[in-house]
PDB file of N, CA and C in Angstrom:
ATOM      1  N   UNK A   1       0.840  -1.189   0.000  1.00  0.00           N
ATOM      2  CA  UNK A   1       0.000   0.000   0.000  1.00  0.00           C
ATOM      3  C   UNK A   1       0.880   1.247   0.000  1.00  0.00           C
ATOM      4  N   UNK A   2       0.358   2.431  -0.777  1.00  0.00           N
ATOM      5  CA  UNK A   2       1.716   3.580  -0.478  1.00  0.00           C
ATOM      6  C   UNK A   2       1.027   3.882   0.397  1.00  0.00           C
ATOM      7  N   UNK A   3       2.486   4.976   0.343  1.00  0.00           N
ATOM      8  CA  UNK A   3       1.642   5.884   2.002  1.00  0.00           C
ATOM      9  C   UNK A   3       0.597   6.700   1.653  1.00  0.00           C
ATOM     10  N   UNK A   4       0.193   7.488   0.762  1.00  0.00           N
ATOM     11  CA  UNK A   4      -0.394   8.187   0.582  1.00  0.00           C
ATOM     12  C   UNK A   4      -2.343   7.755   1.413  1.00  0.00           C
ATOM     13  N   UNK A   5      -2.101   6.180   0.806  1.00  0.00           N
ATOM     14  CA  UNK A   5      -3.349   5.742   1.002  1.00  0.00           C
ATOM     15  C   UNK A   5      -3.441   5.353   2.130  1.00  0.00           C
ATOM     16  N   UNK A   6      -1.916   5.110   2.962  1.00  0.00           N
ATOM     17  CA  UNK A   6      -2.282   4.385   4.340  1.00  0.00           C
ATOM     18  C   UNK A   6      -2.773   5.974   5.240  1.00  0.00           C
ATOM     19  N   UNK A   7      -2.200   7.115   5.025  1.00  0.00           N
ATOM     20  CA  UNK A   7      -2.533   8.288   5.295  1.00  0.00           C
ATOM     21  C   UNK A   7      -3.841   8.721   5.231  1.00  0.00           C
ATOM     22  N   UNK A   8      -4.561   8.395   3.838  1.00  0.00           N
ATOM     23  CA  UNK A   8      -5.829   8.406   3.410  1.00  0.00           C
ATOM     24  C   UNK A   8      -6.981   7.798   4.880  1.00  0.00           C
ATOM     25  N   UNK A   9      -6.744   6.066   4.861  1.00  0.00           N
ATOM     26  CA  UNK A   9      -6.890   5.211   6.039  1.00  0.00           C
ATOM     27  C   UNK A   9      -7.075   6.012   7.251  1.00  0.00           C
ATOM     28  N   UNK A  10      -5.831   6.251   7.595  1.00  0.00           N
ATOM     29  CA  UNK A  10      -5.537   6.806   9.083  1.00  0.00           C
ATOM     30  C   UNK A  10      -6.575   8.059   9.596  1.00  0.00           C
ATOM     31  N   UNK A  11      -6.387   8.917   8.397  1.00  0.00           N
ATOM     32  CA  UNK A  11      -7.185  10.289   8.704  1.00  0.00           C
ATOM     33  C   UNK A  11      -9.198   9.745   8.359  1.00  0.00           C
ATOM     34  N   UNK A  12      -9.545   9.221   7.632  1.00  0.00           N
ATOM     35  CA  UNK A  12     -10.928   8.600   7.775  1.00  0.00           C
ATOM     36  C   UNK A  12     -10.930   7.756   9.042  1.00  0.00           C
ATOM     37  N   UNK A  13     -10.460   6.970   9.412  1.00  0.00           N
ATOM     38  CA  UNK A  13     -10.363   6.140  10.792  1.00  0.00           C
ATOM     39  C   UNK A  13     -10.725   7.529  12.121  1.00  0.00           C
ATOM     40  N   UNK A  14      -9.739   8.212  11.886  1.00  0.00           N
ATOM     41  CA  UNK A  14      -9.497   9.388  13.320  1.00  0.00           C
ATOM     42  C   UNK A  14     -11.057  10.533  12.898  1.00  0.00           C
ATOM     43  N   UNK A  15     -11.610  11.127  11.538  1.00  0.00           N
ATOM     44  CA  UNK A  15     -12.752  11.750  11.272  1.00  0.00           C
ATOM     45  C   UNK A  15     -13.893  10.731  11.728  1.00  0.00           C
ATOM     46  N   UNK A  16     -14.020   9.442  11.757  1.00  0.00           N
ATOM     47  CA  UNK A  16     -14.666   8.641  11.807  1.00  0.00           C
ATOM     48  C   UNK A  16     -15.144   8.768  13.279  1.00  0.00           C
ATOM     49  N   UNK A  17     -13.994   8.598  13.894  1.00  0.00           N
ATOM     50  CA  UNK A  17     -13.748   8.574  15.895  1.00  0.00           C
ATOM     51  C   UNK A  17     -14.481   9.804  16.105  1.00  0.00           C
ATOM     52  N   UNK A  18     -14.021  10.629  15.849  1.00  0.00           N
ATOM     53  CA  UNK A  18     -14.221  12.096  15.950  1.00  0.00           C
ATOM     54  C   UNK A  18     -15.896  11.738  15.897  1.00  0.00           C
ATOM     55  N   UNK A  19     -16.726  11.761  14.447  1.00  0.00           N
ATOM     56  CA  UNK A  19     -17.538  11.990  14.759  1.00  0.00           C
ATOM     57  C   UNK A  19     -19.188  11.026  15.555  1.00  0.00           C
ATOM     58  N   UNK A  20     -18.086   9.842  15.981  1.00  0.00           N
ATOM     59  CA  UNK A  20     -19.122   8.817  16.637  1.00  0.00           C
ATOM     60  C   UNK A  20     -18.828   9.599  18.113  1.00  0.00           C
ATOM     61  N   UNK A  21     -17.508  10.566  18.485  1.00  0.00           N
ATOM     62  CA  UNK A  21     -17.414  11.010  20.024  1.00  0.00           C
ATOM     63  C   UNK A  21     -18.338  11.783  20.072  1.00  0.00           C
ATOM     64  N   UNK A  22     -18.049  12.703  18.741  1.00  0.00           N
ATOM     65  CA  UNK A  22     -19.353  13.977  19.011  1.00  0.00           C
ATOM     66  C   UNK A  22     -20.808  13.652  19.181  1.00  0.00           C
ATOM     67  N   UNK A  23     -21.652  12.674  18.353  1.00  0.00           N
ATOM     68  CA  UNK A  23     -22.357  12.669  18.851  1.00  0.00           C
ATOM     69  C   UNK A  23     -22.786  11.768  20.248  1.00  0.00           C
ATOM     70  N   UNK A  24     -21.983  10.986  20.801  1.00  0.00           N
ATOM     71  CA  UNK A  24     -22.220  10.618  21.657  1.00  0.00           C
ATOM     72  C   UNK A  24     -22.502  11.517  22.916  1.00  0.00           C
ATOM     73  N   UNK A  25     -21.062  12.551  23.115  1.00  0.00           N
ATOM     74  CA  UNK A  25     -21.307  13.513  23.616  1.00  0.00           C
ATOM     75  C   UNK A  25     -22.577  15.039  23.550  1.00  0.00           C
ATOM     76  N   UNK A  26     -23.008  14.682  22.246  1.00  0.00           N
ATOM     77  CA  UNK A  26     -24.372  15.308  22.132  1.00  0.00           C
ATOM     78  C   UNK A  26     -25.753  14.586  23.007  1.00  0.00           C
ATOM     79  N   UNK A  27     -25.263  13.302  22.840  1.00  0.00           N
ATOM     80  CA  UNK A  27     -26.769  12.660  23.530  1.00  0.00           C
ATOM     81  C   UNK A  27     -26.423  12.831  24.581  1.00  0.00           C
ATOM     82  N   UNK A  28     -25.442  12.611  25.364  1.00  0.00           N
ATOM     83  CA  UNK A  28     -24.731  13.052  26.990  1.00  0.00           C
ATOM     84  C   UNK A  28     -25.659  13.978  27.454  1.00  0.00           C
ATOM     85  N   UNK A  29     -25.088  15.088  26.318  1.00  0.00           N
ATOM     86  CA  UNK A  29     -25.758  16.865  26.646  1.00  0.00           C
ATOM     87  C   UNK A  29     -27.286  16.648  26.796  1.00  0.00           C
ATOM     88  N   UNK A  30     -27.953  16.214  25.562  1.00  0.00           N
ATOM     89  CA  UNK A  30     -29.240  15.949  25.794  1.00  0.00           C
ATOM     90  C   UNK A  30     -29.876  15.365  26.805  1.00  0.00           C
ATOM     91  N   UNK A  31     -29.261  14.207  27.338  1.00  0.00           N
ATOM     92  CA  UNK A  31     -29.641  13.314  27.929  1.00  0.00           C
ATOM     93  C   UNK A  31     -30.500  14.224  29.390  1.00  0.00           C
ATOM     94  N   UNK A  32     -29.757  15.123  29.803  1.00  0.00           N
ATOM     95  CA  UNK A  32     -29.568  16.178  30.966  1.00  0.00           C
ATOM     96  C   UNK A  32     -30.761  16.463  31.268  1.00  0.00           C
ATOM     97  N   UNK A  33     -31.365  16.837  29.810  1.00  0.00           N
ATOM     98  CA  UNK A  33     -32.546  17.480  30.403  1.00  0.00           C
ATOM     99  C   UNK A  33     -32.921  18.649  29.631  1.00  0.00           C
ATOM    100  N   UNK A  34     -33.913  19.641  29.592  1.00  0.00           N
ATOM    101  CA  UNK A  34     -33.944  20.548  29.201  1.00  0.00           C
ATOM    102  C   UNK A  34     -33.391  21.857  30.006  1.00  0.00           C
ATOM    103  N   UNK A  35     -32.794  22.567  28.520  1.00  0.00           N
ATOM    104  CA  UNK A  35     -32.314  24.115  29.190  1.00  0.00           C
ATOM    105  C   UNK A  35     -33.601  24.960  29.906  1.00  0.00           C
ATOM    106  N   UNK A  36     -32.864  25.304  31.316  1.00  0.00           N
ATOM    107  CA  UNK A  36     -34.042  26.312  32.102  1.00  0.00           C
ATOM    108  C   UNK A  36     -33.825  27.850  31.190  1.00  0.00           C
ATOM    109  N   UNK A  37     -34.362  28.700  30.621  1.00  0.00           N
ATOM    110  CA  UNK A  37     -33.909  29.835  30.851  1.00  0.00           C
ATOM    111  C   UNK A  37     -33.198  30.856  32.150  1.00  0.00           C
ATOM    112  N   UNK A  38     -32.565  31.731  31.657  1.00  0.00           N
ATOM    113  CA  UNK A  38     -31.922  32.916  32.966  1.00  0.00           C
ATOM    114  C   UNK A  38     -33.588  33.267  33.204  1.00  0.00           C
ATOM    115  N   UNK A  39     -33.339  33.515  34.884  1.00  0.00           N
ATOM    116  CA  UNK A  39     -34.505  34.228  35.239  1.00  0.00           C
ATOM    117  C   UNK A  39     -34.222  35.454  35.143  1.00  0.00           C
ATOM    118  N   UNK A  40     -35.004  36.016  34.316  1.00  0.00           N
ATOM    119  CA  UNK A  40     -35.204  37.554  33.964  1.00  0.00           C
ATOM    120  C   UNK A  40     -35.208  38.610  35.047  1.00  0.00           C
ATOM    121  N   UNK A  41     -36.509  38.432  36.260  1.00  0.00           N
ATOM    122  CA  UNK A  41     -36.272  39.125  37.059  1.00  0.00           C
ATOM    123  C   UNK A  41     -34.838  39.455  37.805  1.00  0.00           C
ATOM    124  N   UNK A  42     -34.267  38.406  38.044  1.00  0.00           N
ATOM    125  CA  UNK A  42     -33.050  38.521  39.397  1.00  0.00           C
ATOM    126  C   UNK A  42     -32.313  39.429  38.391  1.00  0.00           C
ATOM    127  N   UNK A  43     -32.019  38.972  37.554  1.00  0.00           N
ATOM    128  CA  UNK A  43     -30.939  40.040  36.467  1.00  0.00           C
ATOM    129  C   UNK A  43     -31.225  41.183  36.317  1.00  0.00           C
ATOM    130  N   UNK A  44     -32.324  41.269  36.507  1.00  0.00           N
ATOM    131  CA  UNK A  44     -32.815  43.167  36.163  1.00  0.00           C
ATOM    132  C   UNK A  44     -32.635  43.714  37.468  1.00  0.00           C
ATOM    133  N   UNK A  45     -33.214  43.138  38.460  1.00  0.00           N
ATOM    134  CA  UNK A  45     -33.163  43.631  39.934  1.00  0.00           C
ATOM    135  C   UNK A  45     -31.273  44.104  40.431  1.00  0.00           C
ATOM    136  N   UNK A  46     -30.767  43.038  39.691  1.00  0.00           N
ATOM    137  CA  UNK A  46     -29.381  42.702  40.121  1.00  0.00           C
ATOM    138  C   UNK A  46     -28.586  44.300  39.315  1.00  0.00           C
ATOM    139  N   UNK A  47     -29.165  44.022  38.431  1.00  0.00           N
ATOM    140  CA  UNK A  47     -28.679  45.610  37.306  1.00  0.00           C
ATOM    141  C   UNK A  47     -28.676  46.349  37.434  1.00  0.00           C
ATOM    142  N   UNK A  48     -30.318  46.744  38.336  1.00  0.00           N
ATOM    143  CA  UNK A  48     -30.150  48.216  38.873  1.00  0.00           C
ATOM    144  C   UNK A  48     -29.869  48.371  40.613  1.00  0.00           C
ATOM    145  N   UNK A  49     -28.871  47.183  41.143  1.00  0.00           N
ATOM    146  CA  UNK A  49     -28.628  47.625  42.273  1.00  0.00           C
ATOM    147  C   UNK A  49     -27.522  48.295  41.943  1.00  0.00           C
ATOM    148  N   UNK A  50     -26.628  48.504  40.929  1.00  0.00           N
ATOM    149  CA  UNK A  50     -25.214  48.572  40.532  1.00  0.00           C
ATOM    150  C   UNK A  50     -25.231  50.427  40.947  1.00  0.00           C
TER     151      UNK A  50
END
């Protein structure tokens, strides 16, 4: 095999990894739960104590 192609190999193998981590780590994220929003009030209150 030249190198070119074992290079070829190597870098699809490691994009491959890459993107079975990412989404795994996406369902992780998901898994969590849903995002709360910032509570609006405390932040405004908090703003104009400044």
């Amino acid at each position: 095999m030249d190198r070119s192609k074992i290079v070829a190999v190597v870098t699809g193998v490691i994009s491959i990894a890459l993107a079975i981590a990412y989404l795994i780590v996406v369902q992780i994220i998901d898994f969590r739960g849903e995002m709360l929003p910032a509570p609006i009030v405390e932040t405004i209150t908090i703003g104009l104590n400044i």
